[in-house]
PDB file of N, CA and C in Angstrom:
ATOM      1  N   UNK A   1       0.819  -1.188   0.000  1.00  0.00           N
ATOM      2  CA  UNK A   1       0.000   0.000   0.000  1.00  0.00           C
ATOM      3  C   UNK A   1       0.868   1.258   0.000  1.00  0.00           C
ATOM      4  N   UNK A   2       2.204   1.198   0.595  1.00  0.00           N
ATOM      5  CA  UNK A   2       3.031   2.255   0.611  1.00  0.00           C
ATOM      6  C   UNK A   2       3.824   2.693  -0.801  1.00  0.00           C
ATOM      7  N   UNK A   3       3.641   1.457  -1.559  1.00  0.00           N
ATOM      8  CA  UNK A   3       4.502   1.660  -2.821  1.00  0.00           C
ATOM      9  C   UNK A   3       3.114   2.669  -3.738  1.00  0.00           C
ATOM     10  N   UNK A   4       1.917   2.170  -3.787  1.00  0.00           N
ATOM     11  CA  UNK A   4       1.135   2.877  -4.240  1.00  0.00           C
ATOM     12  C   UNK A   4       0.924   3.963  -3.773  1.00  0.00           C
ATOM     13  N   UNK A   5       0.637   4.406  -2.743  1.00  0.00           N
ATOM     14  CA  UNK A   5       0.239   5.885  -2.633  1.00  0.00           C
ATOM     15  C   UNK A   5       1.175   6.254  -2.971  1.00  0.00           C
ATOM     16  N   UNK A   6       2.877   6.093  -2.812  1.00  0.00           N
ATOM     17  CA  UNK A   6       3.953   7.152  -2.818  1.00  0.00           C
ATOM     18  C   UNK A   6       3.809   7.403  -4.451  1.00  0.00           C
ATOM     19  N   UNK A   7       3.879   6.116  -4.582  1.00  0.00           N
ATOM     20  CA  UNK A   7       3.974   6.272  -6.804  1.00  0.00           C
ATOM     21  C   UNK A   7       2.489   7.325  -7.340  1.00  0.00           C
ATOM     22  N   UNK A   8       1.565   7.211  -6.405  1.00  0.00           N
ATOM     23  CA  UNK A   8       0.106   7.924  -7.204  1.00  0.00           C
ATOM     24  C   UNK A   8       0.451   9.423  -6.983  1.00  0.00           C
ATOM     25  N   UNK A   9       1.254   9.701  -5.323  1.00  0.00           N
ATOM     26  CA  UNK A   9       1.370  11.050  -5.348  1.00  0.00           C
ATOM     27  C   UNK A   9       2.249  11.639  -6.603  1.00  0.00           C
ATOM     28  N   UNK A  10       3.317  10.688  -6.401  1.00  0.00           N
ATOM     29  CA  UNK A  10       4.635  11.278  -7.024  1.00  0.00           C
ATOM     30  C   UNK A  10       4.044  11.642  -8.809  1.00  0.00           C
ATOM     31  N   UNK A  11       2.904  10.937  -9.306  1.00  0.00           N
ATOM     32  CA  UNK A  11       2.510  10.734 -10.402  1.00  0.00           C
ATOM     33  C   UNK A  11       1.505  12.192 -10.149  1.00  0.00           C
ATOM     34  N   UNK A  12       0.494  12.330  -9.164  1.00  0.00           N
ATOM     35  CA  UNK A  12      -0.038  13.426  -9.605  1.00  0.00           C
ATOM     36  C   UNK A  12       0.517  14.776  -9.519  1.00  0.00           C
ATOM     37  N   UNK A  13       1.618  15.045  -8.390  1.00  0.00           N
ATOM     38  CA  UNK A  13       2.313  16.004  -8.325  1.00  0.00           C
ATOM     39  C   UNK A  13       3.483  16.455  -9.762  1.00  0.00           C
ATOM     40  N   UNK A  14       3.862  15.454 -10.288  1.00  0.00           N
ATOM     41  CA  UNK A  14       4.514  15.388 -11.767  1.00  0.00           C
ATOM     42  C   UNK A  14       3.421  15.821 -12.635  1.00  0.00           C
ATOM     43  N   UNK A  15       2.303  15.563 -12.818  1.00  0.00           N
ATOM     44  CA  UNK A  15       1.271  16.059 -13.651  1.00  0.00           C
ATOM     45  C   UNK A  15       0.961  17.506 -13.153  1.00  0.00           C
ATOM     46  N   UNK A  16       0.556  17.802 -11.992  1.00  0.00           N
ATOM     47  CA  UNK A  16       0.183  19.302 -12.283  1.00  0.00           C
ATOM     48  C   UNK A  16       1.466  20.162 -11.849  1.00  0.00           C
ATOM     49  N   UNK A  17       2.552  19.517 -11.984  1.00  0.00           N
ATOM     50  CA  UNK A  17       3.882  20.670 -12.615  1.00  0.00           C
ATOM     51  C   UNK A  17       4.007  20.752 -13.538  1.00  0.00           C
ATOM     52  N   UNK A  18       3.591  19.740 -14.685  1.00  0.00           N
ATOM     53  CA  UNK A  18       3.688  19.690 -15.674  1.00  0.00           C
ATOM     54  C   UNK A  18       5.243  19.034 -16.175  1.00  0.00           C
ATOM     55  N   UNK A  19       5.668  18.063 -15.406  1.00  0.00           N
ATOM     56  CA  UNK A  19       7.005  17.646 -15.490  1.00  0.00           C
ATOM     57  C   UNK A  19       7.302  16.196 -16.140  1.00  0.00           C
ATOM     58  N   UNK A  20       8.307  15.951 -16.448  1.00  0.00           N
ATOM     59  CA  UNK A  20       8.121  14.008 -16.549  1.00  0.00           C
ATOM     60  C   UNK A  20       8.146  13.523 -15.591  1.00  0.00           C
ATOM     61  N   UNK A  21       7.353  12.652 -15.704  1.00  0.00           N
ATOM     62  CA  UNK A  21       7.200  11.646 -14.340  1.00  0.00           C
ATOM     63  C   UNK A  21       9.007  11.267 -14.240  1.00  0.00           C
ATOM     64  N   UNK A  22       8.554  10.854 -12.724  1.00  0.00           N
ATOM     65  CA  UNK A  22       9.847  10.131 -11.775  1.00  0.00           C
ATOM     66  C   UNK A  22      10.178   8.731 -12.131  1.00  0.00           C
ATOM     67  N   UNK A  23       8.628   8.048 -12.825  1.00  0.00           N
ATOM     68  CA  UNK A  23       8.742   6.674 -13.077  1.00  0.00           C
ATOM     69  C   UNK A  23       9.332   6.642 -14.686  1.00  0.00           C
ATOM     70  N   UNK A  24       9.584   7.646 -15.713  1.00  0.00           N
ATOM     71  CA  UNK A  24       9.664   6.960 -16.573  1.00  0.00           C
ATOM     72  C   UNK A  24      11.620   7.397 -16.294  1.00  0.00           C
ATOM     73  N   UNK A  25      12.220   8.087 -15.976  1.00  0.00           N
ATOM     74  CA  UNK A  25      13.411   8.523 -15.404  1.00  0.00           C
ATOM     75  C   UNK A  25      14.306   6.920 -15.002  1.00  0.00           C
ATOM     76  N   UNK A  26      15.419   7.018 -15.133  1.00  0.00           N
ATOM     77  CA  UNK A  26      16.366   5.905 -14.416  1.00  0.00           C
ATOM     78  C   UNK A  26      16.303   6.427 -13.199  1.00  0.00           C
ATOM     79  N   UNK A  27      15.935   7.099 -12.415  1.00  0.00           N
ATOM     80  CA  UNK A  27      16.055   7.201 -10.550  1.00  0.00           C
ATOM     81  C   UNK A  27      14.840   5.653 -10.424  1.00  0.00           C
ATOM     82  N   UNK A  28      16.130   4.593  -9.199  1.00  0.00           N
ATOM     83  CA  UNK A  28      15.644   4.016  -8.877  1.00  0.00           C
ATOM     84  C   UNK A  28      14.750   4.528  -7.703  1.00  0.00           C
ATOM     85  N   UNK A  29      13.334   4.337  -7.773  1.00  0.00           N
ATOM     86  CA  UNK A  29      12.853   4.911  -6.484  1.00  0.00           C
ATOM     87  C   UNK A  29      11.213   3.897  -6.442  1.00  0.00           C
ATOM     88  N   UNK A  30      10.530   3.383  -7.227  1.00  0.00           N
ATOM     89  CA  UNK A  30       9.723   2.546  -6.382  1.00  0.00           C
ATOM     90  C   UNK A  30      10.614   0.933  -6.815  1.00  0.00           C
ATOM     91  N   UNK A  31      11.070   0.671  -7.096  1.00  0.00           N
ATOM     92  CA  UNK A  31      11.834  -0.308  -7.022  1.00  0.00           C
ATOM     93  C   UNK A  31      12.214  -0.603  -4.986  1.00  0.00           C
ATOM     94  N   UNK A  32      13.023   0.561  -4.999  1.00  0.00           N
ATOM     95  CA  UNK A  32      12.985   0.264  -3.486  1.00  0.00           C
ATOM     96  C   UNK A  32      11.942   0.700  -2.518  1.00  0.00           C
ATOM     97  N   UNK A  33      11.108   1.229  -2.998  1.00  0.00           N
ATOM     98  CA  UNK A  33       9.811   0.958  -1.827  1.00  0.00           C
ATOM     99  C   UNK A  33       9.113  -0.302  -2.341  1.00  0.00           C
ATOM    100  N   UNK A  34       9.792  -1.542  -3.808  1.00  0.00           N
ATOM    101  CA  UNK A  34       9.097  -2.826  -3.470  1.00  0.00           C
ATOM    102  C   UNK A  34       9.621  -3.505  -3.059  1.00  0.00           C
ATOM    103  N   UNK A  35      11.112  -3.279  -2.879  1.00  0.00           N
ATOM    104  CA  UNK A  35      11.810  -4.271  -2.573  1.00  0.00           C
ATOM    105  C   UNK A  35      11.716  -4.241  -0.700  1.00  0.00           C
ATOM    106  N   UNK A  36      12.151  -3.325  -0.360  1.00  0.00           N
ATOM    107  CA  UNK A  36      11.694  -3.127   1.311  1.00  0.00           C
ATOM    108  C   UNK A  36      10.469  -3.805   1.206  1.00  0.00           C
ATOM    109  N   UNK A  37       8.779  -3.553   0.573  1.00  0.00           N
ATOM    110  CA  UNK A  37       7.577  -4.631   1.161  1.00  0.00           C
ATOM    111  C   UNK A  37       7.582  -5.397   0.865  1.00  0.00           C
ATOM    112  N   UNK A  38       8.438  -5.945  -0.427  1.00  0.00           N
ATOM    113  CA  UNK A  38       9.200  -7.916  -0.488  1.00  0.00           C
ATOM    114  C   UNK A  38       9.650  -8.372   0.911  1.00  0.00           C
ATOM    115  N   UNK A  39      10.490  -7.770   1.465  1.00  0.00           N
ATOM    116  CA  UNK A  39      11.255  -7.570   2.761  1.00  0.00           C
ATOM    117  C   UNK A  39      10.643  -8.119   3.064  1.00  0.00           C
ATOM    118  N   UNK A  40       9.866  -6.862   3.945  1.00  0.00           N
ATOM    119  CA  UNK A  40       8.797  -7.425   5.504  1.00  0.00           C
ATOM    120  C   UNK A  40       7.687  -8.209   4.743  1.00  0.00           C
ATOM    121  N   UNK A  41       7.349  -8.290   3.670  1.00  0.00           N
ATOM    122  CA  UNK A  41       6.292  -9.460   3.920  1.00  0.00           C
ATOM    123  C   UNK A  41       6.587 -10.743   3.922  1.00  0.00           C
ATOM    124  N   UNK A  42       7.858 -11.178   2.706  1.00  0.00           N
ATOM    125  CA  UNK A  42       8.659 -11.892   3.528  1.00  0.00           C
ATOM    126  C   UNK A  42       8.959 -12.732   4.661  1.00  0.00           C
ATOM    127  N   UNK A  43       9.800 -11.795   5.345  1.00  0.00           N
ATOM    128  CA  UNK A  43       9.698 -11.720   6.704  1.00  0.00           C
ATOM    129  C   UNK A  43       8.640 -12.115   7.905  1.00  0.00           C
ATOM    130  N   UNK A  44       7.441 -11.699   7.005  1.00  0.00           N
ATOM    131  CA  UNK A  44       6.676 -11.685   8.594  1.00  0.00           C
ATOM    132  C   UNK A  44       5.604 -13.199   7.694  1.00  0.00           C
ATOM    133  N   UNK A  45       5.824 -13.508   6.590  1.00  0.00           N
ATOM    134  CA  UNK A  45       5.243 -14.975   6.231  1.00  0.00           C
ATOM    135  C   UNK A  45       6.472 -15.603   6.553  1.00  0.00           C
ATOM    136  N   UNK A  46       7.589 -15.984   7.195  1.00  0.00           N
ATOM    137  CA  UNK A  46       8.335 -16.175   7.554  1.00  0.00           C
ATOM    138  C   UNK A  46       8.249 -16.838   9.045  1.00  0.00           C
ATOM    139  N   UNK A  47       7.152 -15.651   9.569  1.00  0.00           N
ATOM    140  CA  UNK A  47       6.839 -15.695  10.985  1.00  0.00           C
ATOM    141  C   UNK A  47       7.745 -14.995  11.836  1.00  0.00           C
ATOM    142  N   UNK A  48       8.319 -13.962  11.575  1.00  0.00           N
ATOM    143  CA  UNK A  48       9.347 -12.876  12.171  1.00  0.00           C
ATOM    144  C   UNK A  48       8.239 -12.093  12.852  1.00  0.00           C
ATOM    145  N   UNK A  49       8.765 -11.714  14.045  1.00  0.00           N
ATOM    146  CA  UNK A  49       8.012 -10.379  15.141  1.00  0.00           C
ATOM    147  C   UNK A  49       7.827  -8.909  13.595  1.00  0.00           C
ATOM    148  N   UNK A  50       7.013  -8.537  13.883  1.00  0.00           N
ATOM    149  CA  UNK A  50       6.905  -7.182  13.171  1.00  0.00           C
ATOM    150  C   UNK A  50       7.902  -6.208  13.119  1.00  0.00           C
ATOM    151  N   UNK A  51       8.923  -5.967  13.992  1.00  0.00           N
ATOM    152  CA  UNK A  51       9.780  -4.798  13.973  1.00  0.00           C
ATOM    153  C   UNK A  51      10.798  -5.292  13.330  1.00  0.00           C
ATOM    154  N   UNK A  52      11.216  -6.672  13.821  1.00  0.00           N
ATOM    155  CA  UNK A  52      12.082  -7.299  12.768  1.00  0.00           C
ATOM    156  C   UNK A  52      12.089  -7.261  11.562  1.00  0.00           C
ATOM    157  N   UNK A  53      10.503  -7.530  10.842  1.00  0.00           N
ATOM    158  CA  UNK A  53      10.490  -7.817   9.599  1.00  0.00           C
ATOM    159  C   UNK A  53      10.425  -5.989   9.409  1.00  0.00           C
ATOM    160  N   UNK A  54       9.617  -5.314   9.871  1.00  0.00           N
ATOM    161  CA  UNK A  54       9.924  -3.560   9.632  1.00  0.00           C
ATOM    162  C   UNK A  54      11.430  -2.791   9.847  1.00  0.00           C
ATOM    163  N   UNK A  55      11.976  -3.646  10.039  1.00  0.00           N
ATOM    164  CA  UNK A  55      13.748  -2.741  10.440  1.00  0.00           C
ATOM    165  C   UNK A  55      14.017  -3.514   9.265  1.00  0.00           C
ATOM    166  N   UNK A  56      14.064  -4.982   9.004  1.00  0.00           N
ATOM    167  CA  UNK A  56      15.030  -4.761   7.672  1.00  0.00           C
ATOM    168  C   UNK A  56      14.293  -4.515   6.246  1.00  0.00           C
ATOM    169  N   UNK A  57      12.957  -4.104   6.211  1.00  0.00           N
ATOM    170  CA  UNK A  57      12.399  -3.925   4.738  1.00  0.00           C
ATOM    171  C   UNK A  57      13.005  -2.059   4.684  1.00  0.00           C
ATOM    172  N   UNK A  58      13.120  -1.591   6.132  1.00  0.00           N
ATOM    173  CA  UNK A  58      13.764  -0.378   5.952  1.00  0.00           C
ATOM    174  C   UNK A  58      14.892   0.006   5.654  1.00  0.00           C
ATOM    175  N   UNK A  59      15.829  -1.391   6.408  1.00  0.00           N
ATOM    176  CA  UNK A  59      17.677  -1.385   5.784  1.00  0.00           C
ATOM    177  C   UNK A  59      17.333  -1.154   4.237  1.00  0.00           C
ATOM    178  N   UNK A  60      16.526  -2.695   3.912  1.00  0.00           N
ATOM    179  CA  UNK A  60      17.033  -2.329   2.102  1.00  0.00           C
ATOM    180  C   UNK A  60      16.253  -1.389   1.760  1.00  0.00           C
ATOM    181  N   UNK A  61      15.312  -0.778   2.005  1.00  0.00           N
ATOM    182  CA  UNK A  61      15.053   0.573   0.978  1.00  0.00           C
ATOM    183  C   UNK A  61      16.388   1.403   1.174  1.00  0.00           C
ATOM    184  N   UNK A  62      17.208   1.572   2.186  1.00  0.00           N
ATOM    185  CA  UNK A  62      17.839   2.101   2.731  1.00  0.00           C
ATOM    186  C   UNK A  62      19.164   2.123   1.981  1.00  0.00           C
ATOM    187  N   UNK A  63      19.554   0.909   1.910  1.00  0.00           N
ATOM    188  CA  UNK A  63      20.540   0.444   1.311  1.00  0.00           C
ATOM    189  C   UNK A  63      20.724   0.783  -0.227  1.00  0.00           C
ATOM    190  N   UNK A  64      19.207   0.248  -0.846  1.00  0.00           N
ATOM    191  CA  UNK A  64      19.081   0.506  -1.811  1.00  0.00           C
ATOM    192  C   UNK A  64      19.424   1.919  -2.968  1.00  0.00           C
ATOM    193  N   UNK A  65      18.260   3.271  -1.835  1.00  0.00           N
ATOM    194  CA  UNK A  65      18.376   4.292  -2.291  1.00  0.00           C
ATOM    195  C   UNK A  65      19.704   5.225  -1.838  1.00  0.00           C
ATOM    196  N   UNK A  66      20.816   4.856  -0.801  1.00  0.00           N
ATOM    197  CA  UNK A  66      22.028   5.289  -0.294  1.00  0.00           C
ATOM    198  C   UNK A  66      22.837   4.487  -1.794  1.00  0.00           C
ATOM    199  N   UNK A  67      22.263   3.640  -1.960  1.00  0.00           N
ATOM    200  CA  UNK A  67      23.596   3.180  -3.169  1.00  0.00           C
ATOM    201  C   UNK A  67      23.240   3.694  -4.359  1.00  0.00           C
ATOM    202  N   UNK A  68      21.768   4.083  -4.764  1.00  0.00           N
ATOM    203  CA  UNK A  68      21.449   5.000  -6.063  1.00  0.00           C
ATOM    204  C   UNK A  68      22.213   6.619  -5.711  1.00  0.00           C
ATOM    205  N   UNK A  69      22.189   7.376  -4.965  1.00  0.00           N
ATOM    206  CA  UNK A  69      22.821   8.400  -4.624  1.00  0.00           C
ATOM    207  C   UNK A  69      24.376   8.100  -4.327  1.00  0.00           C
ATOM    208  N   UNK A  70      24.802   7.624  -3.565  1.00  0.00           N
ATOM    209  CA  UNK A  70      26.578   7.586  -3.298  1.00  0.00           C
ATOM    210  C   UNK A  70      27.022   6.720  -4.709  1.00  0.00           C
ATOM    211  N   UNK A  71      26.371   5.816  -5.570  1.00  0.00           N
ATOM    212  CA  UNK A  71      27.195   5.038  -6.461  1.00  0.00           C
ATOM    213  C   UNK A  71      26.595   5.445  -7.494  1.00  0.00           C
ATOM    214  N   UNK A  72      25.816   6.280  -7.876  1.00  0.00           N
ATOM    215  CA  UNK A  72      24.451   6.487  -9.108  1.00  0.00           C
ATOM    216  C   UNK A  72      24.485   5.325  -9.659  1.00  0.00           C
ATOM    217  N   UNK A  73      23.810   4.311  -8.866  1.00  0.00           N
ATOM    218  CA  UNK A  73      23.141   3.098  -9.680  1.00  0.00           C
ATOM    219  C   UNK A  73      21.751   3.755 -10.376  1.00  0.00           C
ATOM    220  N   UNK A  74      21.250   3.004 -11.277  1.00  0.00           N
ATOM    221  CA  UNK A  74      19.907   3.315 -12.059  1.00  0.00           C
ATOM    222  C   UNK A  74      19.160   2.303 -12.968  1.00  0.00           C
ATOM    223  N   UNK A  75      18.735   2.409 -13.045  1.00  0.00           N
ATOM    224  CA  UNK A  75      16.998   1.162 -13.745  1.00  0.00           C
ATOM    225  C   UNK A  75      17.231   1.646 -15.158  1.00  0.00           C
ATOM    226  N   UNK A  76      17.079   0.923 -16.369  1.00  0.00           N
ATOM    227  CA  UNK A  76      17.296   1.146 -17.604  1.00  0.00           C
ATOM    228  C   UNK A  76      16.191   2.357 -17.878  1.00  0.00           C
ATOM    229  N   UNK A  77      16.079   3.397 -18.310  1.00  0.00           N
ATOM    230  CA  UNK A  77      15.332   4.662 -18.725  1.00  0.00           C
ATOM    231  C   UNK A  77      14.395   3.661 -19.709  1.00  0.00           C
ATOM    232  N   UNK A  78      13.034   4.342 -19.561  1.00  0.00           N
ATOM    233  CA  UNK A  78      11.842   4.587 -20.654  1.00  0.00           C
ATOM    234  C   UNK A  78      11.929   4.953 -21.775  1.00  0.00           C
ATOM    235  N   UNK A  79      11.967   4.251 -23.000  1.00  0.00           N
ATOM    236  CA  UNK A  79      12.294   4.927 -24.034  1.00  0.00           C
ATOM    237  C   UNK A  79      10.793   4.526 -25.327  1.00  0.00           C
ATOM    238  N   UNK A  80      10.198   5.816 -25.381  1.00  0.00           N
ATOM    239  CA  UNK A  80       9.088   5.771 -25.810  1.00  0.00           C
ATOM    240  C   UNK A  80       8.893   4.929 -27.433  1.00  0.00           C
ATOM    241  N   UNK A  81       7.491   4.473 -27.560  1.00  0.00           N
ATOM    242  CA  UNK A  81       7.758   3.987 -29.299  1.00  0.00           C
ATOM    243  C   UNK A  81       8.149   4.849 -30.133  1.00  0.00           C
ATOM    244  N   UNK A  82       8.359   4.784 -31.443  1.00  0.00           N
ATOM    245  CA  UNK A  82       8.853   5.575 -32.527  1.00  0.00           C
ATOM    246  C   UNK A  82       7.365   6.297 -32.657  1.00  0.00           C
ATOM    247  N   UNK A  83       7.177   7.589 -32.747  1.00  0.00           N
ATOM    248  CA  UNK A  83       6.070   8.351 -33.442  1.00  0.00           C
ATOM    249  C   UNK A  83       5.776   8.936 -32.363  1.00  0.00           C
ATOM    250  N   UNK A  84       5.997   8.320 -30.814  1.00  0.00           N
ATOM    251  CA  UNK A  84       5.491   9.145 -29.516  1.00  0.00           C
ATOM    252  C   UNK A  84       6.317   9.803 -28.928  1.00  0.00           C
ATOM    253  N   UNK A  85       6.098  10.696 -28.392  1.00  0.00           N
ATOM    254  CA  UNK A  85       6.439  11.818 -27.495  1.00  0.00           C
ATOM    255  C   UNK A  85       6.424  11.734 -25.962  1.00  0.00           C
ATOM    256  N   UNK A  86       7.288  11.177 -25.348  1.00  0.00           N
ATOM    257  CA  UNK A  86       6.491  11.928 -23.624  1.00  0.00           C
ATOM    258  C   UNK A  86       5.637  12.915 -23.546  1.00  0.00           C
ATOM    259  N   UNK A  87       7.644  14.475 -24.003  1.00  0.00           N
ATOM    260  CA  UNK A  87       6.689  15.435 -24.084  1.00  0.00           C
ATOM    261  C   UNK A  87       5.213  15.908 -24.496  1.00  0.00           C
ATOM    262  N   UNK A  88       4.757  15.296 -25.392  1.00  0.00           N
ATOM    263  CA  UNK A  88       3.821  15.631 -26.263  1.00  0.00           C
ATOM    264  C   UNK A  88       2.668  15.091 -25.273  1.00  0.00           C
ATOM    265  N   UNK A  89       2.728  13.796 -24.689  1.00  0.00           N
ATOM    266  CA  UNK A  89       1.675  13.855 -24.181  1.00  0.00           C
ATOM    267  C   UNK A  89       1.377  14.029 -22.662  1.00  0.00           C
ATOM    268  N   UNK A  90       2.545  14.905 -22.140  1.00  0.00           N
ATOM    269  CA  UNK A  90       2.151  15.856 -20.916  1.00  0.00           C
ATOM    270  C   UNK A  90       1.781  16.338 -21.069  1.00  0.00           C
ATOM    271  N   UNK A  91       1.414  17.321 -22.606  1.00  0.00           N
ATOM    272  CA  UNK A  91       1.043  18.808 -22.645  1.00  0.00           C
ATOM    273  C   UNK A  91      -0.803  19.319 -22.901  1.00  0.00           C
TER     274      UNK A  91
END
């Protein structure tokens, strides 16, 4: 549920700036808010106490997005069909 709301905001706030989205960009960023709720769910079908399985779905987002910033790791970029535009159809 956390990967969705963050991705719906991040999607409507990109729309009324009028910007490209965050998702079609190489910034890894819901990648690691799925990989952290892989984590703890994981984890807690696992049968782990809750804080357990909530401290490490937080390491790896953690891990994750500290190694996209200190190492610029990144997700292969969006690259639209031939004839389409991003731009074109933000506008």
């Amino acid at each position: 549920m956390g990967v969705f709301t963050g991705v719906l905001g991040g999607i409507i706030r990109d729309m009324l700036a009028r910007e490209r989205s965050i998702l079609l960009k190489r910034e890894i960023y819901v990648a690691a808010s799925a990989a952290g709720a892989c984590v703890f769910l994981g984890l807690q079908g696992l049968g782990f106490i809750s804080v357990v399985s909530a401290l490490a779905g937080f390491i790896c987002v953690l891990i994750i997005r500290g190694g996209t910033i200190m190492f610029g790791w990144r997700l292969p970029a969006y690259r639209s069909l031939p004839g389409r535009d991003p731009e074109e159809i933000m506008k």
